[in-house]
N, C-alpha and C. Protein backbone atom coordinates (compact mmCIF):
# COMPACT_ATOMS: atom_id res chain seq x y z
N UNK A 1 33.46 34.47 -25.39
CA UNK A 1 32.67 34.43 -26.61
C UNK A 1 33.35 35.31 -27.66
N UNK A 2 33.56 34.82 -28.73
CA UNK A 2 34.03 35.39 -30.19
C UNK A 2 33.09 36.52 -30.50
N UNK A 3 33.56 37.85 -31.00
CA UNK A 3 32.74 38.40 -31.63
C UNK A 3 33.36 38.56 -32.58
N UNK A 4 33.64 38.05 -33.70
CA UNK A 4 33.95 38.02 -34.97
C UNK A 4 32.88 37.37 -35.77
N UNK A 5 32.76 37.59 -37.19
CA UNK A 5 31.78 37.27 -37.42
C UNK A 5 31.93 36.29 -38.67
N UNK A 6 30.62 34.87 -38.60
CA UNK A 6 31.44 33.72 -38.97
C UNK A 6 30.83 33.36 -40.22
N UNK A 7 30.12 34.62 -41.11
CA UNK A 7 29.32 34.16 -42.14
C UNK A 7 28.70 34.87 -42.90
N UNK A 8 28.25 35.22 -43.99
CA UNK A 8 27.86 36.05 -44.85
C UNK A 8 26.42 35.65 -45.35
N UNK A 9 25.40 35.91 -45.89
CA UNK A 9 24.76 36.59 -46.37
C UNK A 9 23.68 36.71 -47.72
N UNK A 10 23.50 35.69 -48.66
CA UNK A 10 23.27 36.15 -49.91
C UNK A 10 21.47 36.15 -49.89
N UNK A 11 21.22 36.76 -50.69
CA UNK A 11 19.97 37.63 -51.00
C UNK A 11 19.22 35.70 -50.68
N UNK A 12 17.67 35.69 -50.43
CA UNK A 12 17.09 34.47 -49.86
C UNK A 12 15.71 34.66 -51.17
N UNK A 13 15.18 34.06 -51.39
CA UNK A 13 14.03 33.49 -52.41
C UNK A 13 12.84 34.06 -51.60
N UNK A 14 12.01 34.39 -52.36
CA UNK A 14 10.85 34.91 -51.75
C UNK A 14 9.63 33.89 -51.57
N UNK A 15 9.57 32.91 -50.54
CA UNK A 15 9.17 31.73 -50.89
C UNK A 15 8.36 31.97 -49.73
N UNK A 16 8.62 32.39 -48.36
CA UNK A 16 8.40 32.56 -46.83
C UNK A 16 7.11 33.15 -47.02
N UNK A 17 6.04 32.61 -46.02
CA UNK A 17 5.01 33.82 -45.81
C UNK A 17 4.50 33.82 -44.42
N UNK A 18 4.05 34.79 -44.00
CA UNK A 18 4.41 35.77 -42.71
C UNK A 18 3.04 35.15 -41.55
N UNK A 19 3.39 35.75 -40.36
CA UNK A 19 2.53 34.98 -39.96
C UNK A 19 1.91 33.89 -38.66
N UNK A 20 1.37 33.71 -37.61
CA UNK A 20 1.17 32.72 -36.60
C UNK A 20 0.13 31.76 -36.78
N UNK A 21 0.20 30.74 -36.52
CA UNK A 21 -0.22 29.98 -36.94
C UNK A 21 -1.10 29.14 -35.36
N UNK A 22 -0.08 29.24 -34.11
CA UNK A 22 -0.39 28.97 -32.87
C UNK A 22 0.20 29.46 -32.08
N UNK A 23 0.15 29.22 -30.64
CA UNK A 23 1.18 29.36 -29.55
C UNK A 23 1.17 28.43 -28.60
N UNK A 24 1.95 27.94 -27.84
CA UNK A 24 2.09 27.23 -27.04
C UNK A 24 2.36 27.64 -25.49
N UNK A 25 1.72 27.58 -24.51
CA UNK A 25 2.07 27.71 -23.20
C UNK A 25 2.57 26.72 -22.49
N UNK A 26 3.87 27.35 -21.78
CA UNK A 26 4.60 26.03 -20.89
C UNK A 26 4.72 26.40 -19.46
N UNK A 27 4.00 26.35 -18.58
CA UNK A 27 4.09 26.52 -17.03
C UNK A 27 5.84 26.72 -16.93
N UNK A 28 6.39 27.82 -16.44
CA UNK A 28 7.62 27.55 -16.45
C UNK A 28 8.41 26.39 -15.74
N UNK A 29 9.66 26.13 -16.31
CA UNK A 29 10.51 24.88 -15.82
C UNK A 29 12.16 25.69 -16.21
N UNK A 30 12.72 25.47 -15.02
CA UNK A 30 14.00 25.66 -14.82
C UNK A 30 14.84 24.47 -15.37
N UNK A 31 16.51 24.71 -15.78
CA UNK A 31 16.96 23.54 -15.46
C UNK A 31 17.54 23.09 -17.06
N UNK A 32 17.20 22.25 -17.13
CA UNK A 32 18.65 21.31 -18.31
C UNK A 32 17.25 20.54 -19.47
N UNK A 33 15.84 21.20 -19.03
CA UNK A 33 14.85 20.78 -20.22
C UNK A 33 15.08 20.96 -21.44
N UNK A 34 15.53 22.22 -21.73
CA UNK A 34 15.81 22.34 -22.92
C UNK A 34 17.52 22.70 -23.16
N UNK A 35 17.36 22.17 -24.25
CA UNK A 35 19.11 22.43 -24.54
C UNK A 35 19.24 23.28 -25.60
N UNK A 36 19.93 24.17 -25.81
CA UNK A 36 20.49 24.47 -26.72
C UNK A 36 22.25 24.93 -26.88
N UNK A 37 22.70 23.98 -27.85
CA UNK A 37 24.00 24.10 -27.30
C UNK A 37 24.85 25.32 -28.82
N UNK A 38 25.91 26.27 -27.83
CA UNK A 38 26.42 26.75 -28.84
C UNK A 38 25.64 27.80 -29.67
N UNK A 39 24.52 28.23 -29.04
CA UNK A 39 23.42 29.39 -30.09
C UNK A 39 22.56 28.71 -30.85
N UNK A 40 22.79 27.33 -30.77
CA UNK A 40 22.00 26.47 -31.91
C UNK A 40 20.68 26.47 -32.10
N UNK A 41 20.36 25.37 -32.56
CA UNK A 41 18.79 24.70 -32.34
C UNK A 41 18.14 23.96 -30.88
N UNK A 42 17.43 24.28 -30.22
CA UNK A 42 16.72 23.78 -29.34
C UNK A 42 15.81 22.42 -29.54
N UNK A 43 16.61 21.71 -28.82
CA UNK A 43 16.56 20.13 -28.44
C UNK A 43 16.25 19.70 -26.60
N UNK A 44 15.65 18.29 -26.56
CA UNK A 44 15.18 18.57 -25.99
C UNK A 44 13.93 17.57 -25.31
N UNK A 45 14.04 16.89 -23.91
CA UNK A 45 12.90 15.80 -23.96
C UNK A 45 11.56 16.70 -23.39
N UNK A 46 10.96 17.16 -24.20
CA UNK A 46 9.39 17.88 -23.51
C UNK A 46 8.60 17.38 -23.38
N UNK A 47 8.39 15.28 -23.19
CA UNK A 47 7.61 14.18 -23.28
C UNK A 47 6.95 15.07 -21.31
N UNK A 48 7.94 15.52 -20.56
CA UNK A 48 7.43 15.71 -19.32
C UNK A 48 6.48 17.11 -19.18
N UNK A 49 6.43 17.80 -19.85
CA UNK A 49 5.82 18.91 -20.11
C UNK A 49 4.01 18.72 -20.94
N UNK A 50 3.21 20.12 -20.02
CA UNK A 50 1.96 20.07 -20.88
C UNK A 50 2.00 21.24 -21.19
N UNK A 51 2.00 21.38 -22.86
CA UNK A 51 1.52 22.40 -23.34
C UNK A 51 0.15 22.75 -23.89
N UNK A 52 -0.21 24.15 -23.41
CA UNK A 52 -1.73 24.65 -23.53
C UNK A 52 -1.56 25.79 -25.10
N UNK A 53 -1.95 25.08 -25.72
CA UNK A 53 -2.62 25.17 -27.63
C UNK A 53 -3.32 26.62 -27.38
N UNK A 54 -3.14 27.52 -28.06
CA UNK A 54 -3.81 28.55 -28.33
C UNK A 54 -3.95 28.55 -29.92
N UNK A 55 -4.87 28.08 -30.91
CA UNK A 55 -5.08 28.91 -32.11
C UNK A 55 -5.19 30.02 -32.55
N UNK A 56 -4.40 30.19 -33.34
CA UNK A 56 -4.61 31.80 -34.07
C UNK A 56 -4.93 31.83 -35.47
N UNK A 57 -5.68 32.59 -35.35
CA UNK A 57 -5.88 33.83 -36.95
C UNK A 57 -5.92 34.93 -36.77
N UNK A 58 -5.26 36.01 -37.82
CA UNK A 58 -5.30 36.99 -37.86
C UNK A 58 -4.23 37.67 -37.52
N UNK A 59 -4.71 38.61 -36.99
CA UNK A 59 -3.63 39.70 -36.56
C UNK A 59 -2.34 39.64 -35.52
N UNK A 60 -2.62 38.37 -34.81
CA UNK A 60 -0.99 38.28 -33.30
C UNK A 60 -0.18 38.20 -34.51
N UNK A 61 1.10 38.87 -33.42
CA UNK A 61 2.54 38.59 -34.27
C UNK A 61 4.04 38.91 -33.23
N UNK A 62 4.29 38.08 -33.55
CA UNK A 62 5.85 38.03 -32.55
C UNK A 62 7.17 38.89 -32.99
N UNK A 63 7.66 39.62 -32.70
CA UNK A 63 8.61 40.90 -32.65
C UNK A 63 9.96 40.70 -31.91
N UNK A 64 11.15 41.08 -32.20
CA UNK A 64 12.04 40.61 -31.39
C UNK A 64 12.96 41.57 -31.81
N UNK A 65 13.42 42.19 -30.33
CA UNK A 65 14.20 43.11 -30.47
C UNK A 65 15.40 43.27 -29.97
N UNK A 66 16.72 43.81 -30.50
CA UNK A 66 18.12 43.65 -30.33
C UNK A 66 18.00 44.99 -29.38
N UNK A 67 18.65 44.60 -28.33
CA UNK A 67 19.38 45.66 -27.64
C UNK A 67 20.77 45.83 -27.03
N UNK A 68 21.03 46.60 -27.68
CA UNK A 68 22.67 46.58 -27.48
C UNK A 68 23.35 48.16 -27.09
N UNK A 69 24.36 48.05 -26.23
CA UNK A 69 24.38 49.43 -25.66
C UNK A 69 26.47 48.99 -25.38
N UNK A 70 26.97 50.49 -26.67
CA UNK A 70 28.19 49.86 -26.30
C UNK A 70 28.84 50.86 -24.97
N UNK A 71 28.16 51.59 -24.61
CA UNK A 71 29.15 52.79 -23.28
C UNK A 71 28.37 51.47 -22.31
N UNK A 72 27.70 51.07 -21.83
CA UNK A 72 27.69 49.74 -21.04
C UNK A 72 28.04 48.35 -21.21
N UNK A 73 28.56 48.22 -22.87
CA UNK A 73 28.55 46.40 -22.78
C UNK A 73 27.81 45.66 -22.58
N UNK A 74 26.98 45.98 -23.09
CA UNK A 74 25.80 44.93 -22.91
C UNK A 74 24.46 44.82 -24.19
N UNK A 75 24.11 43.60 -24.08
CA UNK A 75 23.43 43.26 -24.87
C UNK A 75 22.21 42.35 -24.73
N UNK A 76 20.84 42.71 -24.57
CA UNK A 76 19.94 41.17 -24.85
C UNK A 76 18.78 41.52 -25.55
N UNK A 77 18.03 40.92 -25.81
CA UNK A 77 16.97 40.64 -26.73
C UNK A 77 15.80 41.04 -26.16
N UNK A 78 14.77 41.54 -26.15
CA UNK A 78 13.48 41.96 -26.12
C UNK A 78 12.37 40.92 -26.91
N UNK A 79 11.69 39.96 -26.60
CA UNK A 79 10.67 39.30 -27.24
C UNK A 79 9.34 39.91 -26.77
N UNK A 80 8.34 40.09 -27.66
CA UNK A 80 7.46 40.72 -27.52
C UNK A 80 6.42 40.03 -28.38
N UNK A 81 5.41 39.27 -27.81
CA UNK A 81 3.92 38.47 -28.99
C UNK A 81 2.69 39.02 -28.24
N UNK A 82 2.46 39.54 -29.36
CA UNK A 82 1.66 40.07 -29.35
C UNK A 82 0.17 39.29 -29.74
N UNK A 83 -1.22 39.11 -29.17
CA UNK A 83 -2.25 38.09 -29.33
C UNK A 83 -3.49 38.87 -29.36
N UNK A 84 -4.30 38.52 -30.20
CA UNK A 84 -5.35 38.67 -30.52
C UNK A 84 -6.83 37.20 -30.26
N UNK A 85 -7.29 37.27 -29.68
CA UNK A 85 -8.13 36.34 -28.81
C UNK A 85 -9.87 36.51 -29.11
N UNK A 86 -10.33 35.85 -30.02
CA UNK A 86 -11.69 36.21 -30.20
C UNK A 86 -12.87 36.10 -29.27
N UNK A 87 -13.42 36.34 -29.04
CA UNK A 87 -14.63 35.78 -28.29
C UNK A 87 -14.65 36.06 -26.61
N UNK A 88 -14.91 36.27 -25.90
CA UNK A 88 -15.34 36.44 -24.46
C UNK A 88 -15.79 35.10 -24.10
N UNK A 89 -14.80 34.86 -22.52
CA UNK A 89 -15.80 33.25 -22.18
C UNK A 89 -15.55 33.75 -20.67
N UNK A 90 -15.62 33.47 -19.61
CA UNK A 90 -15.99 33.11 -17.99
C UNK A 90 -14.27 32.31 -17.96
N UNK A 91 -14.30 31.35 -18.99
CA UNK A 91 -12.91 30.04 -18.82
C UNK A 91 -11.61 31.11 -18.80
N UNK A 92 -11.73 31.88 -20.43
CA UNK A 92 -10.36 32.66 -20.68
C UNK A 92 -10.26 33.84 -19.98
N UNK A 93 -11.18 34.48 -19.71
CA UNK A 93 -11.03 35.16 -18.34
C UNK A 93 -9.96 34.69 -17.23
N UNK A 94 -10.64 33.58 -17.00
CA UNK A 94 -9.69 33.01 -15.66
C UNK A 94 -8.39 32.79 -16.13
N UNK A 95 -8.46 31.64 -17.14
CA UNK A 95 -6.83 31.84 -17.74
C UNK A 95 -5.92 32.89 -17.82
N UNK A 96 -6.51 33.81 -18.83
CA UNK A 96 -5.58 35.16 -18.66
C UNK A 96 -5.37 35.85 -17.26
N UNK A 97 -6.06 35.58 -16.73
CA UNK A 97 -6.01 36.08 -15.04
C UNK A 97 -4.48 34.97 -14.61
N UNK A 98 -4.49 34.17 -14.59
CA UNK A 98 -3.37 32.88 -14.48
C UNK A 98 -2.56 32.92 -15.13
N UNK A 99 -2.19 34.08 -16.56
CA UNK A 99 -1.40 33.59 -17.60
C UNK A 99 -0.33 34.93 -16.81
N UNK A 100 -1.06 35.92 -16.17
CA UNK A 100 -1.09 37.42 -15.77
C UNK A 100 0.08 37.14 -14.60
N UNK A 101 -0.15 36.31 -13.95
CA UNK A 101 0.32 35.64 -12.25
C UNK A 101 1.52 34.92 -12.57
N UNK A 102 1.81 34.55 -13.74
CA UNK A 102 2.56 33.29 -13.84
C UNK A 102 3.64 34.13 -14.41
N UNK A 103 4.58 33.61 -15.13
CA UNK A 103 5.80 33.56 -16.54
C UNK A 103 6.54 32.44 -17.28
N UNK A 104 5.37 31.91 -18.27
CA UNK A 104 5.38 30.92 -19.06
C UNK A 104 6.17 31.12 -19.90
N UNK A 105 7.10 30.00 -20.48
CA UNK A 105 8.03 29.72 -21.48
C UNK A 105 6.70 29.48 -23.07
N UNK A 106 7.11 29.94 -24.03
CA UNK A 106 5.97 29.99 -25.36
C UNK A 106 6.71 29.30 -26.27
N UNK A 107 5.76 28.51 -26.85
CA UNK A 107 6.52 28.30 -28.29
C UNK A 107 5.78 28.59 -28.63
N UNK A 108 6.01 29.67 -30.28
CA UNK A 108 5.26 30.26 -31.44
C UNK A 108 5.41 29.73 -32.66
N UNK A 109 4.63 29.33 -33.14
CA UNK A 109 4.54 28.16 -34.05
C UNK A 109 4.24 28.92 -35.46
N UNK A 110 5.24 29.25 -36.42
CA UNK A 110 4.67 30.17 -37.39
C UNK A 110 4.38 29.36 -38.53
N UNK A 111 3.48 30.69 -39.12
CA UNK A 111 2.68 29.93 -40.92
C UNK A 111 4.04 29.21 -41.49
N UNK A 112 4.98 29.94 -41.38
CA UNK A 112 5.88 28.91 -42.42
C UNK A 112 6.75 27.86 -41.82
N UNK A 113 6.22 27.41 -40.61
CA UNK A 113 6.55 26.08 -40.26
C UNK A 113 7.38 26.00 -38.97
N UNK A 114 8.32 27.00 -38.71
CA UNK A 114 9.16 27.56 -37.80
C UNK A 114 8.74 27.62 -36.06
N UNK A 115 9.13 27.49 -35.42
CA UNK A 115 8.93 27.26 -33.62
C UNK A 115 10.14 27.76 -33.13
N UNK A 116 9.84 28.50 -32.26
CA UNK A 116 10.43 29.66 -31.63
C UNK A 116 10.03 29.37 -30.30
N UNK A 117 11.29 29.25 -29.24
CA UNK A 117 11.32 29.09 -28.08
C UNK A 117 11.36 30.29 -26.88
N UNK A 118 10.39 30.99 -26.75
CA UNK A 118 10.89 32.26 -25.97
C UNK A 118 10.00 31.98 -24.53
N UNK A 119 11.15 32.99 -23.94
CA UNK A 119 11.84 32.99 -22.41
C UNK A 119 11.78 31.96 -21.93
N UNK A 120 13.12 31.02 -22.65
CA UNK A 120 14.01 30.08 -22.41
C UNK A 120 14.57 30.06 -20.97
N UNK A 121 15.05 30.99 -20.43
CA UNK A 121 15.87 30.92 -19.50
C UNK A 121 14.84 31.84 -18.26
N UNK A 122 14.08 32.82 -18.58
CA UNK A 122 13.52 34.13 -17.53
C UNK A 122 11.87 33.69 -17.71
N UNK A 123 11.16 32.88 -18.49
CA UNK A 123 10.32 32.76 -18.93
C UNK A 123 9.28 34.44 -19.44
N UNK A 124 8.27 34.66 -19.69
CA UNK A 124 7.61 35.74 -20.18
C UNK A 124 6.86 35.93 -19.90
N UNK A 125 6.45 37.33 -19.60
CA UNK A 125 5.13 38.26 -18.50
C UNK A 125 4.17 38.67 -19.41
N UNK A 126 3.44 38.33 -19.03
CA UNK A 126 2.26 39.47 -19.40
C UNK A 126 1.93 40.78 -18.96
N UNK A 127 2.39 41.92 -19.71
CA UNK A 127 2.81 42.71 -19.70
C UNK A 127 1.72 43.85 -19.58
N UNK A 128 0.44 44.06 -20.66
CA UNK A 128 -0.52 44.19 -20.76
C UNK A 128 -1.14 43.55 -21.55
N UNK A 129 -2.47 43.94 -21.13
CA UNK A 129 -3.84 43.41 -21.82
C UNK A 129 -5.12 44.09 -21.63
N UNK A 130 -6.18 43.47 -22.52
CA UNK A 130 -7.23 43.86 -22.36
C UNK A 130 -8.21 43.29 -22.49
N UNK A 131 -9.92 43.27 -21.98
CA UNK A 131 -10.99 42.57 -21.93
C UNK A 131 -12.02 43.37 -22.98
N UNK A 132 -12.27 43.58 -24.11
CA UNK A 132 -12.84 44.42 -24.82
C UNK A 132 -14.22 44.00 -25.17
N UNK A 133 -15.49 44.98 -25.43
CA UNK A 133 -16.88 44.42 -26.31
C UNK A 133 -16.49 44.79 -27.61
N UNK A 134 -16.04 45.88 -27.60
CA UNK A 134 -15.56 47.04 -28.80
C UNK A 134 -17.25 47.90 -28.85
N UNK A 135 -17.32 48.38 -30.08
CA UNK A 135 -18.26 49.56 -29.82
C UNK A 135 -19.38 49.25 -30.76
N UNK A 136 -18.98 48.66 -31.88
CA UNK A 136 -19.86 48.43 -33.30
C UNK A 136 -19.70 46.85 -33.54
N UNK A 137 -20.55 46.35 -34.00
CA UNK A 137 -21.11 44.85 -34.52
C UNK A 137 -19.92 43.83 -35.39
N UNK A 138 -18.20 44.93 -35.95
CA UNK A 138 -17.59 44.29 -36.55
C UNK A 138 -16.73 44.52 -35.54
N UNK A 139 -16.49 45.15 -34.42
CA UNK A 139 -15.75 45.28 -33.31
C UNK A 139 -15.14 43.97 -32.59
N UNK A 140 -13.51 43.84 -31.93
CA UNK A 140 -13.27 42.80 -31.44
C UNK A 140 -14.19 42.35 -30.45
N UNK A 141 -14.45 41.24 -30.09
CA UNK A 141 -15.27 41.12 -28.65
C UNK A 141 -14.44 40.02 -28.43
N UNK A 142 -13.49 40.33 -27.26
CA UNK A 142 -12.29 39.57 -26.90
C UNK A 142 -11.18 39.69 -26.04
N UNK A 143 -10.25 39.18 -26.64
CA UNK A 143 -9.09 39.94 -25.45
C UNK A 143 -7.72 40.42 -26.23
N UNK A 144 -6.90 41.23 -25.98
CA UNK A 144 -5.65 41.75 -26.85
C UNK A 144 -4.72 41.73 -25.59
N UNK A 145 -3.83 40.93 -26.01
CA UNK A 145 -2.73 40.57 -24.71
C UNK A 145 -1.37 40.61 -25.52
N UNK A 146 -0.31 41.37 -24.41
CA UNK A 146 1.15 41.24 -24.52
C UNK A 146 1.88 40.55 -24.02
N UNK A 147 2.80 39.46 -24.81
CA UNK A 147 3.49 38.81 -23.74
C UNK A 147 4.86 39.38 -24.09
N UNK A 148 6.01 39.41 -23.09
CA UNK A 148 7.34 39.85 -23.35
C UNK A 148 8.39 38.85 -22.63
N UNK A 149 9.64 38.66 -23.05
CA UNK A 149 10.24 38.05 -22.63
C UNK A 149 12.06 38.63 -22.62
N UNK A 150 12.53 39.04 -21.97
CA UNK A 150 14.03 39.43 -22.18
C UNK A 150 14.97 38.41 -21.79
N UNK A 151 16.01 38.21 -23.01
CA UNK A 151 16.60 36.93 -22.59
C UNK A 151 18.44 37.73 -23.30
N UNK A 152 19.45 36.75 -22.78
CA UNK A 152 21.05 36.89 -23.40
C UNK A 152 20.71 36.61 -24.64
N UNK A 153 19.91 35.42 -25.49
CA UNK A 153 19.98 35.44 -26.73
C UNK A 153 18.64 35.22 -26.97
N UNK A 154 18.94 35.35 -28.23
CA UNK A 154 17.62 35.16 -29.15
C UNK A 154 16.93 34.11 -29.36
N UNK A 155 15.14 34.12 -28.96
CA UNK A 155 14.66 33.18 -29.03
C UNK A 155 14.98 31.91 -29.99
N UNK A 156 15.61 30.67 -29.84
CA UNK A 156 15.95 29.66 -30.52
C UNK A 156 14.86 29.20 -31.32
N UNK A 157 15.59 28.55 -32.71
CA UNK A 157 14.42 27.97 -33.26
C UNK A 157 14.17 26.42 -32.60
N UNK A 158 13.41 25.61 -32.31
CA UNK A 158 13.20 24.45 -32.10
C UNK A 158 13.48 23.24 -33.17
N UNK A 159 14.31 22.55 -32.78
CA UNK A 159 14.65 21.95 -34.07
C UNK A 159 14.11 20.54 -34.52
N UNK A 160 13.79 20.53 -36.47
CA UNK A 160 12.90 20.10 -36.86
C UNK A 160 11.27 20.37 -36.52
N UNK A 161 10.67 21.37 -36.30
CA UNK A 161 9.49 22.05 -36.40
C UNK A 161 9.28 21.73 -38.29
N UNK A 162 7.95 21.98 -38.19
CA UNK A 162 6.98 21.75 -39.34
C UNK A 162 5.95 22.25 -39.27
N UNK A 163 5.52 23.08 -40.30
CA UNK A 163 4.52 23.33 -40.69
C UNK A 163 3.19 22.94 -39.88
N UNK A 164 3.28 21.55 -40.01
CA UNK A 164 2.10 20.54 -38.89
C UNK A 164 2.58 20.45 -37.60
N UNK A 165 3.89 20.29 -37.47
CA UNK A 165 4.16 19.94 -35.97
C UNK A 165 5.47 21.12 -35.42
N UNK A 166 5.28 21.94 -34.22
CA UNK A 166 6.10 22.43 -34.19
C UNK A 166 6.75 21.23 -33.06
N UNK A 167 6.84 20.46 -32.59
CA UNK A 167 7.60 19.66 -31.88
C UNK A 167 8.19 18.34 -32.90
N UNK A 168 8.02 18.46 -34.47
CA UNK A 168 8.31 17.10 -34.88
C UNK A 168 9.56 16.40 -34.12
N UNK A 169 10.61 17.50 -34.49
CA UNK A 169 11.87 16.90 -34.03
C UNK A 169 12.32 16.35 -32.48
N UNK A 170 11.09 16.84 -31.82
CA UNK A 170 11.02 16.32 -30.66
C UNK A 170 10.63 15.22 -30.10
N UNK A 171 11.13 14.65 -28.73
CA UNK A 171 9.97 13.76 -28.31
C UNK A 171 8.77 14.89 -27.72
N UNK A 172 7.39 14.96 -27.86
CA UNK A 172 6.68 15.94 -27.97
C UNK A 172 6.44 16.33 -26.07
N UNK A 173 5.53 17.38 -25.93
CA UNK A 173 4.75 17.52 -24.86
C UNK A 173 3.68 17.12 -24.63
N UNK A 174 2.70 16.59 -23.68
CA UNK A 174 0.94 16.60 -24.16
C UNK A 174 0.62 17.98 -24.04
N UNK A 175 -0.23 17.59 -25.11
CA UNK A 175 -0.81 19.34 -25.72
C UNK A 175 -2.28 19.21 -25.70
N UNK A 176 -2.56 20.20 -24.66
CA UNK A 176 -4.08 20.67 -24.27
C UNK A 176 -4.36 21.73 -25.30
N UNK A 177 -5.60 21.39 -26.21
CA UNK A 177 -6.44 22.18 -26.72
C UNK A 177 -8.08 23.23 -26.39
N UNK A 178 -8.05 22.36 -25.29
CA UNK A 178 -9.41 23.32 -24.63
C UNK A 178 -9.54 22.51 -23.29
């Protein structure tokens, strides 16, 4: 791999706004499902895959961190989404209990249209969490969960995502909403 560097830079329009919009859970899958060739865009038949829909508002937000260490040579990425979960049920209980056991591959589907493929290759733990009432009447009553994922590169974008669809460019997954 080249480390030279193949591109520059110029100042970007302030057009972007910040933000999750959903997430996607994928039971992990090993193997040649997804492609991404060359650092690229992530392509890809996910017609065999079910993904489980989480809506968001508010406060989750996905973080991604470079780690690089040159007295070892080495380098990978830290993904970290962070979720905010309203409401208390008996169902998401159990789920998060299952989400806890497992290490699901995510796509994060942001406000400005963008899908992000993380733990591509290691899939992602749930790291911590919590079951909260909170204390006062505007208090969360819900759940606050970490997911993390460490991978060689950086979560890929999924290519052709939209605003409406983060799988446009795909042939899609079936996608469970409740």
């Amino acid at each position: 791999m080249a480390c030279d560097l193949t591109a520059g830079r110029q100042e970007v329009c302030k057009e972007s706004v910040g933000g999750l919009q959903a997430v996607y859970f994928i039971n992990f899958v090993s193997g040649s499902t997804f492609t991404r060739p060359d650092d690229g865009e992530v392509t890809g038949d996910f017609s065999t895959l079910t993904a489980y829909k989480y809506e968001l508002k508010g406060t989750s937000a996905y973080t991604e961190t470079v780690n690089s260490s040159r007295e070892n040579g080495t380098t990978f990425f830290s993904q970290e989404l962070t979720l905010n979960l309203k409401k208390l049920t008996n169902e998401m209980t159990t789920e998060l209990k299952t989400l806890a056991y497992g290490r699901p591959q995510i796509v994060v589907h942001t406000n400005a249209g963008d899908a992000l493929l993380v733990g591509q290759d290691r899939g992602a733990d749930l790291t911590s969490g919590t079951i909260q009432t909170g204390g006062g009447l505007g208090d969360l009553y819900g759940y606050s969960v970490s997911m993390t994922g460490e991978e060689q590169l950086p979560a890929g974008f999924i290519s052709g995502s939209t605003v409406d669809d983060p799988f446009a460019g795909l042939t899609a997954p079936t996608i469970v909403t409740s």
